[in-house]
N, C-alpha and C. Protein backbone atom coordinates (compact mmCIF):
# COMPACT_ATOMS: atom_id res chain seq x y z
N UNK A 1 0.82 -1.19 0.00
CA UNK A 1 0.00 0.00 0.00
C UNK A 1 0.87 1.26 0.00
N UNK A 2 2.18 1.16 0.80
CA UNK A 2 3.03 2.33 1.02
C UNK A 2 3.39 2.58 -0.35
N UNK A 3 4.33 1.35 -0.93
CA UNK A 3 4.60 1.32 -2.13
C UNK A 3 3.56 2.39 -3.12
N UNK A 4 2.59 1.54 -3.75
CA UNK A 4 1.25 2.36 -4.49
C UNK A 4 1.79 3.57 -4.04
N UNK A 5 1.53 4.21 -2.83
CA UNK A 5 1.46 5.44 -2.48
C UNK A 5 2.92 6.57 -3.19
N UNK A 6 3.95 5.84 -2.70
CA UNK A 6 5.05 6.50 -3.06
C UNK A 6 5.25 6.44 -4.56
N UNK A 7 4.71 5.80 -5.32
CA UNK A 7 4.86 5.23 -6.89
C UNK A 7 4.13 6.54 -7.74
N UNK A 8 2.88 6.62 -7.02
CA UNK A 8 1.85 7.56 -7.57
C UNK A 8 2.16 9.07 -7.40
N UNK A 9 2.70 9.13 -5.94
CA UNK A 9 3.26 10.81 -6.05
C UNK A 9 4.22 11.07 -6.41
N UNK A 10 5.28 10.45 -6.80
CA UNK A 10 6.64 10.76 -7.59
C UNK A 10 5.65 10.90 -9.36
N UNK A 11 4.92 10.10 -9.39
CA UNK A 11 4.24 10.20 -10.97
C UNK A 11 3.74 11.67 -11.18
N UNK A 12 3.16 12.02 -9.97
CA UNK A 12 2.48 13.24 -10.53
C UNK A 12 3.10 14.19 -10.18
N UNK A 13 4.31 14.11 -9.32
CA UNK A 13 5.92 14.75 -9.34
C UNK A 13 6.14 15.23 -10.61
N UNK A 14 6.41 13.97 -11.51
CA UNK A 14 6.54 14.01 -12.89
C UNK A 14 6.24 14.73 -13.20
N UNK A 15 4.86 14.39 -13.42
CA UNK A 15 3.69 14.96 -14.61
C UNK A 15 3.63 16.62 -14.32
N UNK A 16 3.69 17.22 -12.98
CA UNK A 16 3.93 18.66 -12.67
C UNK A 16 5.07 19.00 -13.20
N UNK A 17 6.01 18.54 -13.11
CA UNK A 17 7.33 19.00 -13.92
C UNK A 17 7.30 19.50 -15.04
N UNK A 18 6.77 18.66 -16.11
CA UNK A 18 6.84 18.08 -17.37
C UNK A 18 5.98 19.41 -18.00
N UNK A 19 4.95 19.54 -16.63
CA UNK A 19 3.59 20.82 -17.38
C UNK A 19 4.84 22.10 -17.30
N UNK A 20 5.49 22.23 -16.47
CA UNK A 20 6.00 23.73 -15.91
C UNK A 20 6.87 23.59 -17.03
N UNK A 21 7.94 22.87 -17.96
CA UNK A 21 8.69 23.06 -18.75
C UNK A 21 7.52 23.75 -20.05
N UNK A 22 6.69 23.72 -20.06
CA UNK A 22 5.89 23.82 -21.00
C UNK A 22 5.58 25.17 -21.45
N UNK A 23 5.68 25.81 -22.73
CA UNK A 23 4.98 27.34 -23.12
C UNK A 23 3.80 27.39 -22.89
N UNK A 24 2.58 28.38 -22.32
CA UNK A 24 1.81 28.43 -22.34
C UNK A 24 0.99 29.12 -23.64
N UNK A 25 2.07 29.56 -24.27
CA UNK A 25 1.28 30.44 -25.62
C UNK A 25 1.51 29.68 -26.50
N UNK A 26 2.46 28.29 -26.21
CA UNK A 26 2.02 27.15 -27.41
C UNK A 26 0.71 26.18 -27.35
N UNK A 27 -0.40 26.65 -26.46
CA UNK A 27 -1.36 25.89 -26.59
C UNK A 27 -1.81 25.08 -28.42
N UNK A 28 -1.95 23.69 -28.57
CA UNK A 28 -2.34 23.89 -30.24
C UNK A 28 -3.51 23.80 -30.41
N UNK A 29 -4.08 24.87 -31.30
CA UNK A 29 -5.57 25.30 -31.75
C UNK A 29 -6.09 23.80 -32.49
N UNK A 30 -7.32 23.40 -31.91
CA UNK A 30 -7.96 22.63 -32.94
C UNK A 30 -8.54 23.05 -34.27
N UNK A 31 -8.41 24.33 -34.74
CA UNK A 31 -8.15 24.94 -35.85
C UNK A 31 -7.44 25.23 -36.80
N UNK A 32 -6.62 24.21 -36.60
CA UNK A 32 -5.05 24.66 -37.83
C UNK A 32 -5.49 23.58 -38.56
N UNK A 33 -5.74 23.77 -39.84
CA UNK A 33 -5.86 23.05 -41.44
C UNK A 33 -7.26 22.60 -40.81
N UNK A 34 -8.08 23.63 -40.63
CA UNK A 34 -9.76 23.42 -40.59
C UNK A 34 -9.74 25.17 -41.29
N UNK A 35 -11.21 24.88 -41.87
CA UNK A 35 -11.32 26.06 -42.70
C UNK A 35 -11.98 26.99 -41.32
N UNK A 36 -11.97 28.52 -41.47
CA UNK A 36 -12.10 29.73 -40.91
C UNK A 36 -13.37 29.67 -40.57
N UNK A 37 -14.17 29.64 -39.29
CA UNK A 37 -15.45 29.94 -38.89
C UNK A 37 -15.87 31.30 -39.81
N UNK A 38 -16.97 30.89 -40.07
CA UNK A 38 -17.56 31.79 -40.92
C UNK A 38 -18.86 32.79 -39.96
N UNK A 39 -18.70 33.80 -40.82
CA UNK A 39 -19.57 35.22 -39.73
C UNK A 39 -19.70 35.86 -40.66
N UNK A 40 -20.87 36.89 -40.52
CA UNK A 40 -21.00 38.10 -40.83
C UNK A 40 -21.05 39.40 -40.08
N UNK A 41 -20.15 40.24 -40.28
CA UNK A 41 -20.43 41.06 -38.79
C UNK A 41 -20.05 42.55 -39.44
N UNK A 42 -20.69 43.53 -38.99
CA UNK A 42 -20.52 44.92 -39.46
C UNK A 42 -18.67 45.28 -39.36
N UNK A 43 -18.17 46.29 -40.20
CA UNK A 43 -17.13 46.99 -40.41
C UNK A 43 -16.89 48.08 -38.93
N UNK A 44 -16.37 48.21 -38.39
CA UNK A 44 -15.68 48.86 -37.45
C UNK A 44 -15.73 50.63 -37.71
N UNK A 45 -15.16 50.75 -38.90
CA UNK A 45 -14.82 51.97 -39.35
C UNK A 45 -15.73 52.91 -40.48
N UNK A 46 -15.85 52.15 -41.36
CA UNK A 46 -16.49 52.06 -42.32
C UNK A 46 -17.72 51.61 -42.29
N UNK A 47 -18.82 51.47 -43.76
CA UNK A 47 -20.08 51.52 -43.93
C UNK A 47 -19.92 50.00 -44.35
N UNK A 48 -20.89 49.15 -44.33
CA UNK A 48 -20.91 47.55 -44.42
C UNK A 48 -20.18 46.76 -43.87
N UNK A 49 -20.10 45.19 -44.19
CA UNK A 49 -20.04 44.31 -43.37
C UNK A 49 -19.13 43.86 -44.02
N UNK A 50 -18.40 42.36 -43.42
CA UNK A 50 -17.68 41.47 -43.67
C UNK A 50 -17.70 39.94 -43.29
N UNK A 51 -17.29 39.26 -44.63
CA UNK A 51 -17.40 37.87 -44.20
C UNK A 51 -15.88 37.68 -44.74
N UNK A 52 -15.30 36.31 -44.37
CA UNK A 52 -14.10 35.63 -44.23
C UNK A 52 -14.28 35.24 -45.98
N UNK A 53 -15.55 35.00 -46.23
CA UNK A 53 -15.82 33.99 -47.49
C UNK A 53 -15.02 35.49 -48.99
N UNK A 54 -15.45 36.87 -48.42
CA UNK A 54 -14.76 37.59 -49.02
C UNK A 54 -13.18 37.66 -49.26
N UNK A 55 -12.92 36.86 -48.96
CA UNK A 55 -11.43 36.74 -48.77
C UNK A 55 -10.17 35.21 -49.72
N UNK A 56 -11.01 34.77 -50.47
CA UNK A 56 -11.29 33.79 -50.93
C UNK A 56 -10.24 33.86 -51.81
N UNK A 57 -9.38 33.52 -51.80
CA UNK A 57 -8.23 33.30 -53.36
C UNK A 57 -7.20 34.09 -52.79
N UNK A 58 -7.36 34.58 -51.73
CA UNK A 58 -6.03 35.47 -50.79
C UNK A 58 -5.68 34.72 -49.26
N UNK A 59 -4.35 34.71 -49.55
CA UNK A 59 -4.09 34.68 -48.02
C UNK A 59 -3.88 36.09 -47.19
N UNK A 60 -4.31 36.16 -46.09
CA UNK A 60 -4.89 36.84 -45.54
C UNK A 60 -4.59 36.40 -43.99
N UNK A 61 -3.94 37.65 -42.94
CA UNK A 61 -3.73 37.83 -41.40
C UNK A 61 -5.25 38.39 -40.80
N UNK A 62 -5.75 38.24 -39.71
CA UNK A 62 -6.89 37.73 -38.85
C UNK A 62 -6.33 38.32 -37.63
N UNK A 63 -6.15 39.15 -37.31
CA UNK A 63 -5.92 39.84 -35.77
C UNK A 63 -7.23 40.10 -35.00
N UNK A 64 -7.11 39.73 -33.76
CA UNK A 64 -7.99 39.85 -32.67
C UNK A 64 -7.16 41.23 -31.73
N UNK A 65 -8.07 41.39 -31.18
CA UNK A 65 -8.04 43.15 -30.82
C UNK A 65 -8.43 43.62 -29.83
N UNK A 66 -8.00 44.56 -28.93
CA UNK A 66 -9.05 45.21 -28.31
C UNK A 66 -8.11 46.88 -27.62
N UNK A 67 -8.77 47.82 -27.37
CA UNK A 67 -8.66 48.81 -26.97
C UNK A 67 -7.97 49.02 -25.40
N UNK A 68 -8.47 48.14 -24.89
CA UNK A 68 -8.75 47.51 -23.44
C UNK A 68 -7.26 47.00 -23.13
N UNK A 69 -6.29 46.17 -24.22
CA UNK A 69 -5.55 44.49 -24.18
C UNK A 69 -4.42 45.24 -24.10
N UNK A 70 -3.57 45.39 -23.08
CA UNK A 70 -2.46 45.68 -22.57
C UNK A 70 -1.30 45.90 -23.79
N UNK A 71 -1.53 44.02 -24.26
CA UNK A 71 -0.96 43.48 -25.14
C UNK A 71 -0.79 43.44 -26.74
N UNK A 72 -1.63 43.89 -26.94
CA UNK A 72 -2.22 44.52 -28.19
C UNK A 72 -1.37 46.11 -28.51
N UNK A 73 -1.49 46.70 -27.11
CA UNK A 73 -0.50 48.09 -27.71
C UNK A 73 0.95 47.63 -27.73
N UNK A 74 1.37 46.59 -27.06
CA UNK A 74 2.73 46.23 -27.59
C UNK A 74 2.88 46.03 -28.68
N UNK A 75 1.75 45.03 -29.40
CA UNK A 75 2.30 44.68 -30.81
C UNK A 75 1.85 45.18 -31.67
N UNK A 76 1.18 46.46 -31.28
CA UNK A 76 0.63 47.40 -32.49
C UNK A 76 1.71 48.14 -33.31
N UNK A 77 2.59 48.53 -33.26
CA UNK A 77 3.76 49.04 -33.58
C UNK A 77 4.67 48.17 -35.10
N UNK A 78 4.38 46.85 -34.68
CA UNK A 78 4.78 45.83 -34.97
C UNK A 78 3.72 45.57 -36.17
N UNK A 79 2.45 45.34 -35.96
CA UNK A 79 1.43 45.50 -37.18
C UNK A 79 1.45 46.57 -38.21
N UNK A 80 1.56 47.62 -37.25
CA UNK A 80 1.84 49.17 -37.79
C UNK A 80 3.25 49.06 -39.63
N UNK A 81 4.34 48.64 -39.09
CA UNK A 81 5.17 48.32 -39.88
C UNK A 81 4.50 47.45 -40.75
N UNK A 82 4.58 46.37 -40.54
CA UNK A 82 3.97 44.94 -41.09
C UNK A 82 3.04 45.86 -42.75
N UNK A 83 2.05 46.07 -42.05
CA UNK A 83 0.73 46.52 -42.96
C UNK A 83 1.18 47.52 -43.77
N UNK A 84 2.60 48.22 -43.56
CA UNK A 84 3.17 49.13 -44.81
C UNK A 84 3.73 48.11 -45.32
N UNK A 85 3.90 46.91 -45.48
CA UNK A 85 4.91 46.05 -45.91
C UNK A 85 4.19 45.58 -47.55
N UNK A 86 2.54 45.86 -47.24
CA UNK A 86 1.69 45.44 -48.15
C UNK A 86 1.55 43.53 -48.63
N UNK A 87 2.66 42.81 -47.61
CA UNK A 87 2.90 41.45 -48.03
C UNK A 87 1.56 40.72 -48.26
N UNK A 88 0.80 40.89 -46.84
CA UNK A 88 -0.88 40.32 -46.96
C UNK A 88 -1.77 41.30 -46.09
N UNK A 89 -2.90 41.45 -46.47
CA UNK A 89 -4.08 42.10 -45.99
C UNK A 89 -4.27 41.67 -44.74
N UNK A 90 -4.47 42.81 -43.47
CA UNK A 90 -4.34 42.36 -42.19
C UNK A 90 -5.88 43.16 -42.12
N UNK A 91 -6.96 41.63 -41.48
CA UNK A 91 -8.19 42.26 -41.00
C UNK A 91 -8.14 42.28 -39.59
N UNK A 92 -8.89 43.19 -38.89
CA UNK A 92 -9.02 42.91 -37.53
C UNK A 92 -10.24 42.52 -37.18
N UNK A 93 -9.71 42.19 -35.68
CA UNK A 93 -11.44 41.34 -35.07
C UNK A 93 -11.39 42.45 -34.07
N UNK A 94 -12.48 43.42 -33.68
CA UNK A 94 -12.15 44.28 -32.20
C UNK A 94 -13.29 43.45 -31.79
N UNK A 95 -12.68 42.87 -30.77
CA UNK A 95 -13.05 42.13 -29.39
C UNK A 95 -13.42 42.64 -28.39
N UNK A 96 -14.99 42.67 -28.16
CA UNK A 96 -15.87 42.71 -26.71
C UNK A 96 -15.30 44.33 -26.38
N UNK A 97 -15.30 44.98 -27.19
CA UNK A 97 -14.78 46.60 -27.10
C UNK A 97 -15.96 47.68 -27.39
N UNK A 98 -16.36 48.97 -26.80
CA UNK A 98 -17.06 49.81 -27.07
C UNK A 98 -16.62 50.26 -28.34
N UNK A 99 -16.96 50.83 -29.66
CA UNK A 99 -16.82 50.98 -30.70
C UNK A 99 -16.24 52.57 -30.60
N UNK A 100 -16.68 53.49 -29.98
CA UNK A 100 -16.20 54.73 -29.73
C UNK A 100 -14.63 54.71 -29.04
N UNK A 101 -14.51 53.59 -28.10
CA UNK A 101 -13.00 53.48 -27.81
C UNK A 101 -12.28 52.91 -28.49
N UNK A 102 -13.01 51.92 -29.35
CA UNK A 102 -11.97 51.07 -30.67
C UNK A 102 -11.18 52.49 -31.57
N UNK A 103 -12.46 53.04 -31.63
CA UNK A 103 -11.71 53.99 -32.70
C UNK A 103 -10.93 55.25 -32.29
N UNK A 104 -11.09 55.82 -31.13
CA UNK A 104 -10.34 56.94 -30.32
C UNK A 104 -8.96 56.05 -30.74
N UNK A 105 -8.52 54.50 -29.96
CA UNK A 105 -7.22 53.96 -30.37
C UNK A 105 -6.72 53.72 -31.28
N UNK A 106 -7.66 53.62 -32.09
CA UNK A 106 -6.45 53.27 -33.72
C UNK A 106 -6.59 54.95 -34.07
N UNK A 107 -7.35 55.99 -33.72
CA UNK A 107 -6.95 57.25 -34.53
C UNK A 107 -5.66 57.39 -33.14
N UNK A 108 -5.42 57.05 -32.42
CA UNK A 108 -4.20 57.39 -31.46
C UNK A 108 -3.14 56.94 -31.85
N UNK A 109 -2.96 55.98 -32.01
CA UNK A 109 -1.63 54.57 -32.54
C UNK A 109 -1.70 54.25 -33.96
N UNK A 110 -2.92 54.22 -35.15
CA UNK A 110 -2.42 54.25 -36.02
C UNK A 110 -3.07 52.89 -36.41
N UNK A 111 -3.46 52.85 -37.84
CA UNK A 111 -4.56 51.80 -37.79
C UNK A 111 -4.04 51.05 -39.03
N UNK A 112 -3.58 49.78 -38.42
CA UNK A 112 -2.43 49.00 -39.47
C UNK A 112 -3.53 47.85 -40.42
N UNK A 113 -5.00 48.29 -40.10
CA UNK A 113 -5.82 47.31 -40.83
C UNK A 113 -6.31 47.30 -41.45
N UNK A 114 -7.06 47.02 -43.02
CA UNK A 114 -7.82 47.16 -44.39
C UNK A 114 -9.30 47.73 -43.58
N UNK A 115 -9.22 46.80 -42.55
CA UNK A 115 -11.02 47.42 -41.88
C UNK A 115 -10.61 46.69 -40.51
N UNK A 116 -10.89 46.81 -39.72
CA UNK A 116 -11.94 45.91 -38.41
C UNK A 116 -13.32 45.59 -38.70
N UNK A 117 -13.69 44.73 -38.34
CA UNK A 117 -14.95 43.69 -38.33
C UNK A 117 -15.09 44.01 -36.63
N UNK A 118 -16.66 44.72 -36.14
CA UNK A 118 -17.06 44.05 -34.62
C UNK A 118 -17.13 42.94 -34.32
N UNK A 119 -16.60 42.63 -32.92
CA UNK A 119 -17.68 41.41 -32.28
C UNK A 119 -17.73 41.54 -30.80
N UNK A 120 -18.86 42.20 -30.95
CA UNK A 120 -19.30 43.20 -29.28
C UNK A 120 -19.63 42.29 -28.52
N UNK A 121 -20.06 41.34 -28.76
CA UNK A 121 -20.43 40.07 -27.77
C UNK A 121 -18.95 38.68 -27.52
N UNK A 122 -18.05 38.93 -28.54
CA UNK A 122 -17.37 37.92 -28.40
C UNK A 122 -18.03 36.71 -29.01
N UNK A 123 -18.77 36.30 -29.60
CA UNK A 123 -19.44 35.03 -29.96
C UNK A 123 -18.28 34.95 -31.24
N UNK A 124 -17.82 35.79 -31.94
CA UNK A 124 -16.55 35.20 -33.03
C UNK A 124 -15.06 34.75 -32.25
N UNK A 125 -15.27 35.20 -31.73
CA UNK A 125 -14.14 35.02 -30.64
C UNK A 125 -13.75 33.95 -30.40
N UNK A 126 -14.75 33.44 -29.77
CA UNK A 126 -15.77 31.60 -29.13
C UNK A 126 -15.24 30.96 -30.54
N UNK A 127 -15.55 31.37 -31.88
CA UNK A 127 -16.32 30.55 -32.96
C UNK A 127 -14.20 30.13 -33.10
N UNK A 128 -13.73 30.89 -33.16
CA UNK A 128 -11.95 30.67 -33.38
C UNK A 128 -11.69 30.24 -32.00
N UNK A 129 -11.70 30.05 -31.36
CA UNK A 129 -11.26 29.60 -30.08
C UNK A 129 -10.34 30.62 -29.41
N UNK A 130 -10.43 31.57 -29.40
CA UNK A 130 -9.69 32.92 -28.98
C UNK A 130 -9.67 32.44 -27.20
N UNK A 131 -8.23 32.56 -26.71
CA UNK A 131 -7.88 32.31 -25.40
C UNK A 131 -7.75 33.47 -24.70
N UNK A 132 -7.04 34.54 -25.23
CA UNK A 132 -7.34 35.92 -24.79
C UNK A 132 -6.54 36.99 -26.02
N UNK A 133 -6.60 37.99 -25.78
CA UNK A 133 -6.39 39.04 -27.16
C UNK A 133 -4.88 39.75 -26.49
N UNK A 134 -3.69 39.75 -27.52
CA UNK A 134 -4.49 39.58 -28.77
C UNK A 134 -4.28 38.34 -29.43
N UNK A 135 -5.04 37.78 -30.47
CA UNK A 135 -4.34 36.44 -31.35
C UNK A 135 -4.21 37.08 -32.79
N UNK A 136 -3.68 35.94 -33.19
CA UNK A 136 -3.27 36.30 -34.74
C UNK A 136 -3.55 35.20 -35.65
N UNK A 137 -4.30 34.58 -36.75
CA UNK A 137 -4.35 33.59 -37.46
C UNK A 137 -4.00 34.08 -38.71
N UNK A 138 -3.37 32.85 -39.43
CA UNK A 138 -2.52 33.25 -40.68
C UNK A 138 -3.52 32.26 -41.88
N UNK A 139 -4.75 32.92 -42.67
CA UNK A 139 -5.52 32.53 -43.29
C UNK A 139 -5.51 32.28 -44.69
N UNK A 140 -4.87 30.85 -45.60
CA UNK A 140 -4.85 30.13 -46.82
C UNK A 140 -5.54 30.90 -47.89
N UNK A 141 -5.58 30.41 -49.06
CA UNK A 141 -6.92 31.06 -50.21
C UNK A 141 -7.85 30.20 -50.09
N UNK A 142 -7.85 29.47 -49.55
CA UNK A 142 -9.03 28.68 -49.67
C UNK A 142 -9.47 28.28 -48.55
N UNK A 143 -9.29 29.85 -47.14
CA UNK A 143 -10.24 30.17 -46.26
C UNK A 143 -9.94 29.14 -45.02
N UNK A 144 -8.44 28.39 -45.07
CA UNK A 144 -8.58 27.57 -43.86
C UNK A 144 -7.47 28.39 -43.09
N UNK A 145 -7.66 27.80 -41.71
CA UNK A 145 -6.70 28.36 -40.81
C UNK A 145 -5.42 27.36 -40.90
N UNK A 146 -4.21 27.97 -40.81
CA UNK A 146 -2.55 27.89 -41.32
C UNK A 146 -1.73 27.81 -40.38
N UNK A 147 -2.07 29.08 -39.00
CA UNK A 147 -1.19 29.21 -38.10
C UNK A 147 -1.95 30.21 -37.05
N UNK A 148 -1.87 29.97 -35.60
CA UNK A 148 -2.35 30.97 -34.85
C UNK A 148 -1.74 31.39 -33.70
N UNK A 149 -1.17 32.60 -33.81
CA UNK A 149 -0.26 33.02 -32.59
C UNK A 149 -1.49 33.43 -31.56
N UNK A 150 -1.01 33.08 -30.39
CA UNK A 150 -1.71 33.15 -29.24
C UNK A 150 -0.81 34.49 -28.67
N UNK A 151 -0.98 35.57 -28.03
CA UNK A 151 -0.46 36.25 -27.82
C UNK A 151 0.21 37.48 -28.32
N UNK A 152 0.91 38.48 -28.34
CA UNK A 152 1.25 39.64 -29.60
C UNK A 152 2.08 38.74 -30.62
N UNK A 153 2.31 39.51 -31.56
CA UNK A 153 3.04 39.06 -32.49
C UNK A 153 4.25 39.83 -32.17
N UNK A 154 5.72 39.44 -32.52
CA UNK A 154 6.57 39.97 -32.37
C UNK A 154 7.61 40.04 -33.16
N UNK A 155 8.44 40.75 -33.29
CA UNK A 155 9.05 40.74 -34.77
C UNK A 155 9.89 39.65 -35.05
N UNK A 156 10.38 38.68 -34.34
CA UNK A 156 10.82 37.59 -34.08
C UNK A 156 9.53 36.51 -34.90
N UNK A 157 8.92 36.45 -34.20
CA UNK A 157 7.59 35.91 -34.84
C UNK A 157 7.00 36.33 -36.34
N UNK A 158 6.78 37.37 -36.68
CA UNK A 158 6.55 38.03 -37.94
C UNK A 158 7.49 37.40 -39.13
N UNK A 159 8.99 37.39 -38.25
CA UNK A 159 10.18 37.29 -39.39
C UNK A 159 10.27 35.79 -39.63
N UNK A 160 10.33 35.07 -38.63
CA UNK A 160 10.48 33.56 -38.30
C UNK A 160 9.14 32.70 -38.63
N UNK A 161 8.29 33.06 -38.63
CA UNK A 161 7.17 32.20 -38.43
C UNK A 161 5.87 32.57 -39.75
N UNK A 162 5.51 34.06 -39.44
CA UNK A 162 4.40 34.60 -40.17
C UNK A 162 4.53 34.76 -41.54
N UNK A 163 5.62 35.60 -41.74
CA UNK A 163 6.07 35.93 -43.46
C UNK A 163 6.87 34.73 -44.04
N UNK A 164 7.41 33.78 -43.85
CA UNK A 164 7.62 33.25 -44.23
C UNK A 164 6.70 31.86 -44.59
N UNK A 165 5.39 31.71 -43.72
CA UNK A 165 4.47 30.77 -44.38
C UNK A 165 3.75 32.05 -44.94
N UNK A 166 3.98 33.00 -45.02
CA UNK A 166 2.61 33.65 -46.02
C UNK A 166 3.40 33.53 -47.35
N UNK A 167 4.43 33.63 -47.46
CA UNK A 167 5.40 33.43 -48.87
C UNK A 167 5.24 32.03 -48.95
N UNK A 168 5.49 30.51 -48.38
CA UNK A 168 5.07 29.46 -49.01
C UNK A 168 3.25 29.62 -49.56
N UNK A 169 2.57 29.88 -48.83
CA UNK A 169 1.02 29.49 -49.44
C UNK A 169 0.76 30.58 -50.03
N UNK A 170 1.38 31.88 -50.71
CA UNK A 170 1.33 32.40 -52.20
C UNK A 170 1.94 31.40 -53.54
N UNK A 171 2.96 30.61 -52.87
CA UNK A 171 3.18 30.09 -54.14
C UNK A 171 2.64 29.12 -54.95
C-alpha cells in the first residue's frame, strides 16, 4: 500500500514538472488546417459588413483586438510596420470593445488594418477559439486556418514564423 502510495506521487511529481517546462502560448488550436469559422459582422470603421468567405483566393492575417488588451499596444507598432509592408491584408477582429474606444485607439496609434470587423459580444471570438487578445491567425486562399499566434506578435515571430508561411502558401 506504502509502495502504491510513493509510486503515484513521484508520478504526478513528474507529470507537474513536465507541465512547468511547458509554453503556455504554445497551446495547439484545434483549428489549424480546418477552414475559418464563418460570420458576418458589421465593419468597425467604415459603412458595411464582412465575411471571411470575401477573402477567398487570398491569403490573408486575422488579428484579434481590443482597446482595453495591454498586449495589443505592444504589438501594435509591430502591425503598424507589417501593414506598410503590403505582403498580406491584415483584417481585424475588435473584441468585446465599445466601438467609440476602438476607434479613439487606432486614430491614437495608427490603424495597421484594411477594416476591423465588430464582435461586441465575443461570440466570433468563441467561434476561433480565442484564449485571450491579442491572437493572430494566418488565413490560406481557400479560407482555412494555417497558423495561430496566441499572444502579440513579435518581430521575431513576424520574421520567423508569419512571413515566411505567407510566402510558401502564395506560391
Amino acid at each position: 500500500m506504502r509502495i502504491g502510495l510513493i509510486i503515484a506521487f513521484f508520478a504526478l511529481v513528474a507529470l507537474l514538472a513536465i507541465g512547468l517546462t511547458r509554453n503556455p502560448r504554445e497551446v495547439p488550436s484545434p483549428l489549424i488546417d480546418k477552414p475559418a469559422p464563418a460570420f458576418d459582422l458589421p465593419r468597425l470603421a467604415k459603412e458595411g459588413r464582412f465575411s471571411p468567405a470575401e477573402m477567398r483566393g487570398k491569403v490573408w492575417l486575422f488579428n484579434v483586438w481590443a482597446s482595453w488588451c495591454v498586449s495589443c499596444r505592444e504589438e501594435h507598432p509591430i502591425l503598424v510596420e507589417f501593414a506598410k509592408t503590403r505582403r498580406a491584408p491584415l483584417i481585424g477582429l475588435n473584441y468585446k470593445d465599445p466601438r467609440d474606444d476602438a476607434l479613439k485607439w487606432l486614430a491614437r496609434y495608427g490603424d495597421p488594418y484594411e477594416f476591423s470587423v465588430v464582435d461586441a459580444d465575443g461570440r466570433i471570438g468563441i467561434d476561433y477559439g480565442v484564449y485571450g487578445v491579442p491572437e493572430t491567425y494566418v488565413i490560406d486562399r481557400a479560407g482555412v486556418i494555417r497558423y495561430k499566434q496566441i499572444g502579440p506578435v513579435t518581430p521575431d515571430v513576424l520574421a520567423k514564423k508569419i512571413v515566411p508561411l505567407i510566402e510558401e502558401l502564395e506560391r
